[in-house]
C-alpha atoms as a PDB file:
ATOM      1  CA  UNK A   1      79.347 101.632  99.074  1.00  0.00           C
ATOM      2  CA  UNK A   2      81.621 103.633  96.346  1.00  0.00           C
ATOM      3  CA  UNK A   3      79.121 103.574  93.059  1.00  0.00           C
ATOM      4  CA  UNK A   4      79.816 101.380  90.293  1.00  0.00           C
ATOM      5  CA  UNK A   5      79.369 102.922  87.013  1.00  0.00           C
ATOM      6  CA  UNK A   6      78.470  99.679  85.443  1.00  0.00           C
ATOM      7  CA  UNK A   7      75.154  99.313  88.520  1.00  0.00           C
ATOM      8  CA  UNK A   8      72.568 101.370  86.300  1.00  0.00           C
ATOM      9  CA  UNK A   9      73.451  99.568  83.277  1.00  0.00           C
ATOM     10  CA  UNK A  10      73.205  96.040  84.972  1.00  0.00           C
ATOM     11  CA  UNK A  11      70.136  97.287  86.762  1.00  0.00           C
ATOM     12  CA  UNK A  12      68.379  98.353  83.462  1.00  0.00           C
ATOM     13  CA  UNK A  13      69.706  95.590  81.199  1.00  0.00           C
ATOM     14  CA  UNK A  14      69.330  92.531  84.197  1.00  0.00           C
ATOM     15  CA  UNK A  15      66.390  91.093  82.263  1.00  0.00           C
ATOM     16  CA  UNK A  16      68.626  90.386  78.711  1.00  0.00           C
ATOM     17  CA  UNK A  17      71.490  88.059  81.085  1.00  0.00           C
ATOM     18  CA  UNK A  18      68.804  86.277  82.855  1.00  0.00           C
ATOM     19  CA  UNK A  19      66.824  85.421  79.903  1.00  0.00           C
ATOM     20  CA  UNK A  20      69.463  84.561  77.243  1.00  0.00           C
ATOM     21  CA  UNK A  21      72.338  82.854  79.618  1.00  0.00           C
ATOM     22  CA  UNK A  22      71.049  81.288  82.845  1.00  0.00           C
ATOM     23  CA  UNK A  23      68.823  78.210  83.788  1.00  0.00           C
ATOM     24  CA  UNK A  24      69.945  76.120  80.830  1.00  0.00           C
ATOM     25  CA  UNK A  25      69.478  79.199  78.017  1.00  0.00           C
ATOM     26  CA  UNK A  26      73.139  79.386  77.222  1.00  0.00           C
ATOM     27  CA  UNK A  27      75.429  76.621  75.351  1.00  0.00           C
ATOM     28  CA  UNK A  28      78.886  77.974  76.592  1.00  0.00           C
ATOM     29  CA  UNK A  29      77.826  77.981  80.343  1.00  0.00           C
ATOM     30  CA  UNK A  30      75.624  74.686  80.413  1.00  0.00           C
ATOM     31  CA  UNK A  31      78.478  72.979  77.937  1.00  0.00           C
ATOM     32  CA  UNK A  32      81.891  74.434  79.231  1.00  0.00           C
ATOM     33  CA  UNK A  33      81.301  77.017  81.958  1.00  0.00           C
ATOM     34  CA  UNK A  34      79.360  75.243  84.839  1.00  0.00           C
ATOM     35  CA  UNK A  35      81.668  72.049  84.257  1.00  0.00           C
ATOM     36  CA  UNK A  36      85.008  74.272  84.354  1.00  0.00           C
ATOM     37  CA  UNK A  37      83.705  75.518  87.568  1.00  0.00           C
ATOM     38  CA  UNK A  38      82.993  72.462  88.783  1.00  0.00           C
ATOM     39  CA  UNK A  39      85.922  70.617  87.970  1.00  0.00           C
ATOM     40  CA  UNK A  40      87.955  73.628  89.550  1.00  0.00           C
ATOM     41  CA  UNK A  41      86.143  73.925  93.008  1.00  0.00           C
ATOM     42  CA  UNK A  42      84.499  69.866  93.269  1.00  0.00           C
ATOM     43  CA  UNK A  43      84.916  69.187  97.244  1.00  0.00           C
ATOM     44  CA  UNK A  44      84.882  72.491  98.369  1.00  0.00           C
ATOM     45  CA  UNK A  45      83.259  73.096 101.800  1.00  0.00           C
ATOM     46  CA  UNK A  46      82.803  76.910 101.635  1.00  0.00           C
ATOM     47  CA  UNK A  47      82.488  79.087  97.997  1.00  0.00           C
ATOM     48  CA  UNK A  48      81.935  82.528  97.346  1.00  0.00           C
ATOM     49  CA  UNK A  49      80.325  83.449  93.947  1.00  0.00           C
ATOM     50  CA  UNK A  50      82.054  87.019  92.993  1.00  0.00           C
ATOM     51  CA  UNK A  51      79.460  88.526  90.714  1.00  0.00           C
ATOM     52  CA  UNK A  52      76.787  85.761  90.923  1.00  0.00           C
ATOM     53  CA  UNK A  53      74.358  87.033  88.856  1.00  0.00           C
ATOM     54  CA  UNK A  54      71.017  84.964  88.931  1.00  0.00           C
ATOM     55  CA  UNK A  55      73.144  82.523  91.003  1.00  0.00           C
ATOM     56  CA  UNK A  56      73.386  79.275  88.374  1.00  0.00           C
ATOM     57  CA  UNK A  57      77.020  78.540  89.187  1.00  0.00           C
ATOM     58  CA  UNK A  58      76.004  78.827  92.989  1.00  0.00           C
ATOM     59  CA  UNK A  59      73.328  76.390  92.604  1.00  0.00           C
ATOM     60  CA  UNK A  60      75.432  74.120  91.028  1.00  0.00           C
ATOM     61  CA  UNK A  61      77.965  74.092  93.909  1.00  0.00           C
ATOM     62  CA  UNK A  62      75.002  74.262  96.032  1.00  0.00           C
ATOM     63  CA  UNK A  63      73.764  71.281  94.566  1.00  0.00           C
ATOM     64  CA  UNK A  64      77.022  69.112  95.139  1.00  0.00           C
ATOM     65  CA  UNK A  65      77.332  69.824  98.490  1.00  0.00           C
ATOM     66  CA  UNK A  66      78.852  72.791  99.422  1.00  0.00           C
ATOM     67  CA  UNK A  67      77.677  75.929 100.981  1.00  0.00           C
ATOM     68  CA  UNK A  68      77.764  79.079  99.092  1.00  0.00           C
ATOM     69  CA  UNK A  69      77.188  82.740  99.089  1.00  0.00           C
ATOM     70  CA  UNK A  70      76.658  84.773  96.002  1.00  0.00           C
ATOM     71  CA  UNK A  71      77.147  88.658  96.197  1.00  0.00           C
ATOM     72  CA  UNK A  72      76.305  90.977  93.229  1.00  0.00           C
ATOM     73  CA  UNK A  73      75.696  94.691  93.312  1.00  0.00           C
ATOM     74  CA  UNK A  74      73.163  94.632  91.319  1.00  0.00           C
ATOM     75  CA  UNK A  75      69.599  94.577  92.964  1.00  0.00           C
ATOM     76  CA  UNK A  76      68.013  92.763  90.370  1.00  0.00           C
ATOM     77  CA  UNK A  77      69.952  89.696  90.093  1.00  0.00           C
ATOM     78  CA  UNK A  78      70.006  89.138  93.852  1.00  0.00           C
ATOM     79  CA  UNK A  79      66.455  89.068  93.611  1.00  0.00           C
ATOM     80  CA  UNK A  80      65.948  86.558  90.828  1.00  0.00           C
ATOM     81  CA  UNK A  81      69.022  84.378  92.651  1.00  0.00           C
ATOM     82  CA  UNK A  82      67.170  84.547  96.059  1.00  0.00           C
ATOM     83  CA  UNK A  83      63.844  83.278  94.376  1.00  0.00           C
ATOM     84  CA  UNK A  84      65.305  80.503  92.677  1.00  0.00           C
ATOM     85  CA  UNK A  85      66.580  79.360  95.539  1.00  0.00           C
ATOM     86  CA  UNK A  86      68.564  76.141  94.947  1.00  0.00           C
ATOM     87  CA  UNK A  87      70.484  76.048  98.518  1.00  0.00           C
ATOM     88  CA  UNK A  88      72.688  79.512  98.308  1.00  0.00           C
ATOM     89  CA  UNK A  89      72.081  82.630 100.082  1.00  0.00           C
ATOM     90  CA  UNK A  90      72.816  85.764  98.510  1.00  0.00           C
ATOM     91  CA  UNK A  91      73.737  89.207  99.510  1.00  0.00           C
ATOM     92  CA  UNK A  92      74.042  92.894  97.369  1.00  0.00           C
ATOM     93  CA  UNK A  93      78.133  93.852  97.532  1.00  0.00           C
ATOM     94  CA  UNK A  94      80.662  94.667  95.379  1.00  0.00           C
ATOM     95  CA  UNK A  95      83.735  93.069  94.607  1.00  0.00           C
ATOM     96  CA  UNK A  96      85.792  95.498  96.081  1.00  0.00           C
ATOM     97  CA  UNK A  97      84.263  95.442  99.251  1.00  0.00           C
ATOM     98  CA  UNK A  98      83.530  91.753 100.473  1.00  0.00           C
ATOM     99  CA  UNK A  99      81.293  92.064 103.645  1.00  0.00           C
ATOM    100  CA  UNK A 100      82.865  88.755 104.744  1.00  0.00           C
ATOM    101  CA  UNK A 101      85.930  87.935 107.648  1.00  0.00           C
ATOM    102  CA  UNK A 102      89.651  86.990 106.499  1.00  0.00           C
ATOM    103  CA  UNK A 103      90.138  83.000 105.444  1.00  0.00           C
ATOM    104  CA  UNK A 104      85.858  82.907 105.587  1.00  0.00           C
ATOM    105  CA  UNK A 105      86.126  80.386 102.606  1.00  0.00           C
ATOM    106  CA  UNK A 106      87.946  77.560 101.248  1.00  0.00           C
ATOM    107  CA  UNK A 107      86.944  78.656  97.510  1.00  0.00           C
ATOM    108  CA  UNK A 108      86.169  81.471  95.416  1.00  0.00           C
ATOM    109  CA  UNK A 109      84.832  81.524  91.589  1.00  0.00           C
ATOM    110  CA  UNK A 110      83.791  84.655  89.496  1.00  0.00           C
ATOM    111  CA  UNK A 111      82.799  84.373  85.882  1.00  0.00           C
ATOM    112  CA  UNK A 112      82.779  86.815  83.350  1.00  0.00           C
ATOM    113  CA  UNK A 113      82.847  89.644  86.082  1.00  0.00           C
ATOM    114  CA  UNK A 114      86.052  91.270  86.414  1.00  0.00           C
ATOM    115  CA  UNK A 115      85.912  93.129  83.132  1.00  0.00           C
ATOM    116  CA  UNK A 116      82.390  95.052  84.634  1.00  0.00           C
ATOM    117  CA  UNK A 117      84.832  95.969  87.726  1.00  0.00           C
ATOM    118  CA  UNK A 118      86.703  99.296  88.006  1.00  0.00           C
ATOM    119  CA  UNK A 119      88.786  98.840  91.031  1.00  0.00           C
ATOM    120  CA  UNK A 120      90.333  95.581  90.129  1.00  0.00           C
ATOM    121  CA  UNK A 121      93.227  95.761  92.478  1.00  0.00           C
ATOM    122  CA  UNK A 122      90.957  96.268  95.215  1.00  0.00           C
ATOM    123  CA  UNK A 123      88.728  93.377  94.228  1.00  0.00           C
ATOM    124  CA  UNK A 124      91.577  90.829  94.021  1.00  0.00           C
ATOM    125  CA  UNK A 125      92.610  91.514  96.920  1.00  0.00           C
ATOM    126  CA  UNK A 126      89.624  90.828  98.423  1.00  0.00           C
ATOM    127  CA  UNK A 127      89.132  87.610  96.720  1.00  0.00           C
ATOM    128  CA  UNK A 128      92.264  86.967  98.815  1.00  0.00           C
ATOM    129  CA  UNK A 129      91.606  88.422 101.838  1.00  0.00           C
ATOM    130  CA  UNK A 130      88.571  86.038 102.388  1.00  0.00           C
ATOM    131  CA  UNK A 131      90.357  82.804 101.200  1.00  0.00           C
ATOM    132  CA  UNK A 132      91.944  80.810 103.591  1.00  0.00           C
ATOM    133  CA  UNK A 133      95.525  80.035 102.526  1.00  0.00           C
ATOM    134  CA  UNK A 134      95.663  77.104 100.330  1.00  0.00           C
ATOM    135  CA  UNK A 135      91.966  78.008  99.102  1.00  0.00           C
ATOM    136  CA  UNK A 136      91.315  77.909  95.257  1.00  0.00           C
ATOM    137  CA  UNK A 137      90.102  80.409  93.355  1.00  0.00           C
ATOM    138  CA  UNK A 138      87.816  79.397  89.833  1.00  0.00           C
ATOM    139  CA  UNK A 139      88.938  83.108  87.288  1.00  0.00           C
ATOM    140  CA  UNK A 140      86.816  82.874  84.425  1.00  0.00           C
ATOM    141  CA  UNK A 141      87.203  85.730  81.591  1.00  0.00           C
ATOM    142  CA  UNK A 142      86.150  86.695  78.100  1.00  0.00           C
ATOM    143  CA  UNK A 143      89.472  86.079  76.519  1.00  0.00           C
ATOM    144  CA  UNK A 144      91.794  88.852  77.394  1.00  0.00           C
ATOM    145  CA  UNK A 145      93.709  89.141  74.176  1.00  0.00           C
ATOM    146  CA  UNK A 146      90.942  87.247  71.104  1.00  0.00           C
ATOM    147  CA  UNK A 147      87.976  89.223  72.749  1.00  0.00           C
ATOM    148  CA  UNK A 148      89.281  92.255  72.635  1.00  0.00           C
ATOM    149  CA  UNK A 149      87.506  95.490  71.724  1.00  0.00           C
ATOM    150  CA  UNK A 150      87.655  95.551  67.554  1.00  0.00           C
ATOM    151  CA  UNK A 151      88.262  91.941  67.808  1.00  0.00           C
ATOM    152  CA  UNK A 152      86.433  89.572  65.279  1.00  0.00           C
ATOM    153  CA  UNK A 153      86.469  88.123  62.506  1.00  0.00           C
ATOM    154  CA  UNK A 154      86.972  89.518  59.602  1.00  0.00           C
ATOM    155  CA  UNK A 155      86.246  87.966  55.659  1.00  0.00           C
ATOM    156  CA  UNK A 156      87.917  90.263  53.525  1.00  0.00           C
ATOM    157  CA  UNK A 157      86.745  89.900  50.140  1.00  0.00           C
ATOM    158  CA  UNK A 158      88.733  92.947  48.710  1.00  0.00           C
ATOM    159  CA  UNK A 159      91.917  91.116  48.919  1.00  0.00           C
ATOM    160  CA  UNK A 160      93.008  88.986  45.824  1.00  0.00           C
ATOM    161  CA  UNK A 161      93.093  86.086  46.746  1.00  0.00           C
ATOM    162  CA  UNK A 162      90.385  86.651  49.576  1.00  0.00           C
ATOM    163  CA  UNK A 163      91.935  86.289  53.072  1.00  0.00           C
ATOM    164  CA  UNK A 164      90.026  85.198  56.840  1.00  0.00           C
ATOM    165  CA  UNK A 165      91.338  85.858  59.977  1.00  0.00           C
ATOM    166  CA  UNK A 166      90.662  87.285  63.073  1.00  0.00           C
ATOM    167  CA  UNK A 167      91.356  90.695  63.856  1.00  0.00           C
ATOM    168  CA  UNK A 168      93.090  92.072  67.893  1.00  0.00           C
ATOM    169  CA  UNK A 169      92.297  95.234  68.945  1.00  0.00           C
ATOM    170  CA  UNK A 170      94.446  97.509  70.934  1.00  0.00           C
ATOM    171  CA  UNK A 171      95.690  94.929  73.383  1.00  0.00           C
ATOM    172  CA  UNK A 172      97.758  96.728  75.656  1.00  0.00           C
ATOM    173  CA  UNK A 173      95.476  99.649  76.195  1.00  0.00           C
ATOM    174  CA  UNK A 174      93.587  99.267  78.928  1.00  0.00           C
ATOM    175  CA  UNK A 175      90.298 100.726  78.156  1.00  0.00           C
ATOM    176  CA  UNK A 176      86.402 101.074  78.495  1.00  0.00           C
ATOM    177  CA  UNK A 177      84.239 100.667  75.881  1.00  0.00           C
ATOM    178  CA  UNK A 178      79.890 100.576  76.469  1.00  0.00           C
ATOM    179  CA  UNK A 179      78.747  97.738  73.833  1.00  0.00           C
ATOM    180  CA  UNK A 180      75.430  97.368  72.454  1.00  0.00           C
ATOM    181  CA  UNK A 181      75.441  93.709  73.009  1.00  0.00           C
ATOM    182  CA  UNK A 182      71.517  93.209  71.696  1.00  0.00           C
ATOM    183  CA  UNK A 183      69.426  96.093  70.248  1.00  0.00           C
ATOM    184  CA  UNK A 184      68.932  98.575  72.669  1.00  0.00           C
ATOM    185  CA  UNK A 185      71.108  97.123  75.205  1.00  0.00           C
ATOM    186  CA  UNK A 186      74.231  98.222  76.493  1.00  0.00           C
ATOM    187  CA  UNK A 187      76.944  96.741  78.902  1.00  0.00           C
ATOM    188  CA  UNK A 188      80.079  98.396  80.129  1.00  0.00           C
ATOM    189  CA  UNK A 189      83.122  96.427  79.674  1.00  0.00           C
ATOM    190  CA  UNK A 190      86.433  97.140  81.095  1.00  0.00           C
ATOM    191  CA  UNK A 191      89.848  95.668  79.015  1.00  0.00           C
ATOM    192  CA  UNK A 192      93.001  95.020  80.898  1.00  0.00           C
ATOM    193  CA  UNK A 193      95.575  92.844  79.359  1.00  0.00           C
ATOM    194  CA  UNK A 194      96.301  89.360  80.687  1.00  0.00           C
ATOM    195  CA  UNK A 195      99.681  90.193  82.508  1.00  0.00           C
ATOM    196  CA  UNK A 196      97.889  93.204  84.302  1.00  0.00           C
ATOM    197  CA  UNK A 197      95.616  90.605  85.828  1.00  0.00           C
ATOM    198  CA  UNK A 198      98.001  87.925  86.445  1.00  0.00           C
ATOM    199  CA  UNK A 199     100.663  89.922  88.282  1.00  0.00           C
ATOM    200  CA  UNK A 200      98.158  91.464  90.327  1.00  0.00           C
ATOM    201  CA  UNK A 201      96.646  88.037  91.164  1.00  0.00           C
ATOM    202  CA  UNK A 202     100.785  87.410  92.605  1.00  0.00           C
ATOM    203  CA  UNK A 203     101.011  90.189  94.374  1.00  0.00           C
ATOM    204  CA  UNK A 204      98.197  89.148  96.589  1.00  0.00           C
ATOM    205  CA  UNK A 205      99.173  85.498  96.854  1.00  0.00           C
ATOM    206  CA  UNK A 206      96.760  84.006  94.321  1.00  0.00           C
ATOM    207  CA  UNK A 207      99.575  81.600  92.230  1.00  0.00           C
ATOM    208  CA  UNK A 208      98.068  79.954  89.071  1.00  0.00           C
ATOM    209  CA  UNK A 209      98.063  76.438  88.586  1.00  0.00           C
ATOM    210  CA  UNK A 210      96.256  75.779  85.357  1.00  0.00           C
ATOM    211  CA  UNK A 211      95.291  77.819  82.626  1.00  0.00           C
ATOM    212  CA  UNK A 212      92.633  76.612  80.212  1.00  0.00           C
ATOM    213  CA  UNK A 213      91.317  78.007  76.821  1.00  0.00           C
ATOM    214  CA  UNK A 214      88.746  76.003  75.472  1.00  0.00           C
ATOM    215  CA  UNK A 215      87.383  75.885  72.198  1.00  0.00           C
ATOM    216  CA  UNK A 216      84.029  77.491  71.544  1.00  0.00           C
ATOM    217  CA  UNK A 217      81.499  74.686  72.808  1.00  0.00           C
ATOM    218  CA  UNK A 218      79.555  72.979  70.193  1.00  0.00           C
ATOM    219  CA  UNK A 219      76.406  74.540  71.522  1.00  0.00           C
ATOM    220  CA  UNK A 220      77.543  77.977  70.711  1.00  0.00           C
ATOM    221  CA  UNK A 221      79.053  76.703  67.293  1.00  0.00           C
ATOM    222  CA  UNK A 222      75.745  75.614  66.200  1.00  0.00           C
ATOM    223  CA  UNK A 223      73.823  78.581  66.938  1.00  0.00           C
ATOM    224  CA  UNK A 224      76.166  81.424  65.536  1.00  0.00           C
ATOM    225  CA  UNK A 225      76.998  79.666  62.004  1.00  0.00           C
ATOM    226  CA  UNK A 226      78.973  82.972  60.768  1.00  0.00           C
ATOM    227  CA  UNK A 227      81.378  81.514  63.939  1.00  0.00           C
ATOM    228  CA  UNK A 228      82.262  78.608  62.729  1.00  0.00           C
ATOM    229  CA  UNK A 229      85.225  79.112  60.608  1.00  0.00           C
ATOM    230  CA  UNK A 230      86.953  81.056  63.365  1.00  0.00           C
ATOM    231  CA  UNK A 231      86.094  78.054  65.894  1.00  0.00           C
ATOM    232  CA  UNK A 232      89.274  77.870  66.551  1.00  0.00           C
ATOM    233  CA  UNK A 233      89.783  81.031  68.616  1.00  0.00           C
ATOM    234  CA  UNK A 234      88.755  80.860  72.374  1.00  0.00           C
ATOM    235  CA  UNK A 235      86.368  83.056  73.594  1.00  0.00           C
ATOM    236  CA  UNK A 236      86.873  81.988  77.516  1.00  0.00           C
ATOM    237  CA  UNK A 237      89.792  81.908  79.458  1.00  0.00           C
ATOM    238  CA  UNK A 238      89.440  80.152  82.483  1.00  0.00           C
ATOM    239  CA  UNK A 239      92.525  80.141  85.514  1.00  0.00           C
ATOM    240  CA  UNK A 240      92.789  77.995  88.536  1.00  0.00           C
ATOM    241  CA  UNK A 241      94.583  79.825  91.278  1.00  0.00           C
ATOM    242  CA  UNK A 242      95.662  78.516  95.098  1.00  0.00           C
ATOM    243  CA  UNK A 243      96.202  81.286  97.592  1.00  0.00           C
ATOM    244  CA  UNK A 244      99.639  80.943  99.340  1.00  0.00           C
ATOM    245  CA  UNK A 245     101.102  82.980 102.498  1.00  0.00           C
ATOM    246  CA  UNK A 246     101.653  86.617 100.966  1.00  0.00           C
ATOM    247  CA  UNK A 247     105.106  86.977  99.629  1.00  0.00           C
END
């Protein structure tokens, strides 16, 4: 397996996403994430969780009746996923090289993964390789465009009047940055604008169907106060895709 510059970082830092965004410990994926996901894949017979982390979006499938697999690289968060159990079963891959058979599943969801992946050409077209045709795929990202690197908001006091608003960063750069997300923790993040993913997605056959940006949830709201004003800017984007016959 080709390394993944992001694997040491995810193996050192596995402990600060498990503890502050799975089993219930995070508003935007217990208010908006896992029901996204679950409106997007609901009846599914087969799912593959791209990037599953501790496996709560697998569970949830799990739990309404499908079967899923989650893959991660990352040795730590297989092993938390596999002793949580829940119904899934888990193996260690990486996106870019799914150890499954063409048209192996009817659905396919990663969240808040493909901006930790390098070869994302590769990895999309593996999502696609392994869905049958007609199979949906659940695309969940930190908002290509508002979460930019230098986004935020910004209360500029030095202006006369005052002025608000939220500041882009380079958009159309595609670029790495290594964030510390938490004291003494830092995560490798990949930025590609939205086209770059979307006409990649068509060239493999993945077509979109609905695109969804959802206001922060009020969860999240709640407990980040300086947020609030700037509620109005999505952090998520979340895309339904089908897979047709390659074009």
């Amino acid at each position: 397996m080709e390394r993944d510059p992001s694997r040491d970082l995810w193996e050192t830092h596995a402990g600060w996403w498990i503890d502050g965004f799975t089993d219930g410990a995070d508003p935007e994926y217990t208010e908006q994430i896992l029901p996204l996901v679950h409106e997007h894949l609901v009846g599914s017979r087969r799912v593959l969780d791209v990037g599953c982390g501790d496996g709560q979006i697998a569970r949830m499938l799990a739990a309404g009746g499908s079967r899923v697999v989650g893959v991660d690289p990352t040795w730590n968060q297989i092993r938390i996923a596999g002793a949580r159990g829940g119904g899934p079963s888990y193996a260690r891959a990486a996106a870019h090289e799914l150890p499954f058979a063409d048209a192996s599943f009817d659905a396919v969801v990663a969240c808040l993964v493909f901006e930790h992946i390098d070869d994302v050409d590769g990895a999309i077209a593996e999502v696609a390789r392994v869905l049958e045709p007609g199979g949906r795929f659940s695309f969940l990202l930190n908002h290509p465009l508002l979460q930019t690197p230098g986004s935020g908001w910004i209360d500029d006091q030095i202006l006369d009047p005052p002025e608000q608003y939220w500041r882009i960063g380079p958009y159309l750069i595609e670029a790495e940055t290594i964030e510390q997300v938490e004291l003494g923790v830092y995560i490798r993040f990949l930025h590609r604008p939205l086209s770059r993913y979307l006409n990649t997605l068509f060239d493999h056959g993945l077509v979109l169907e609905q695109m969804i940006e959802p206001t922060p949830p009020p969860g999240f709201v709640a407990r980040a106060p300086e947020y609030h004003d700037a509620a109005t800017i999505p952090r998520l984007l979340a895309l339904r895709l089908r897979r047709v016959e390659h074009r």
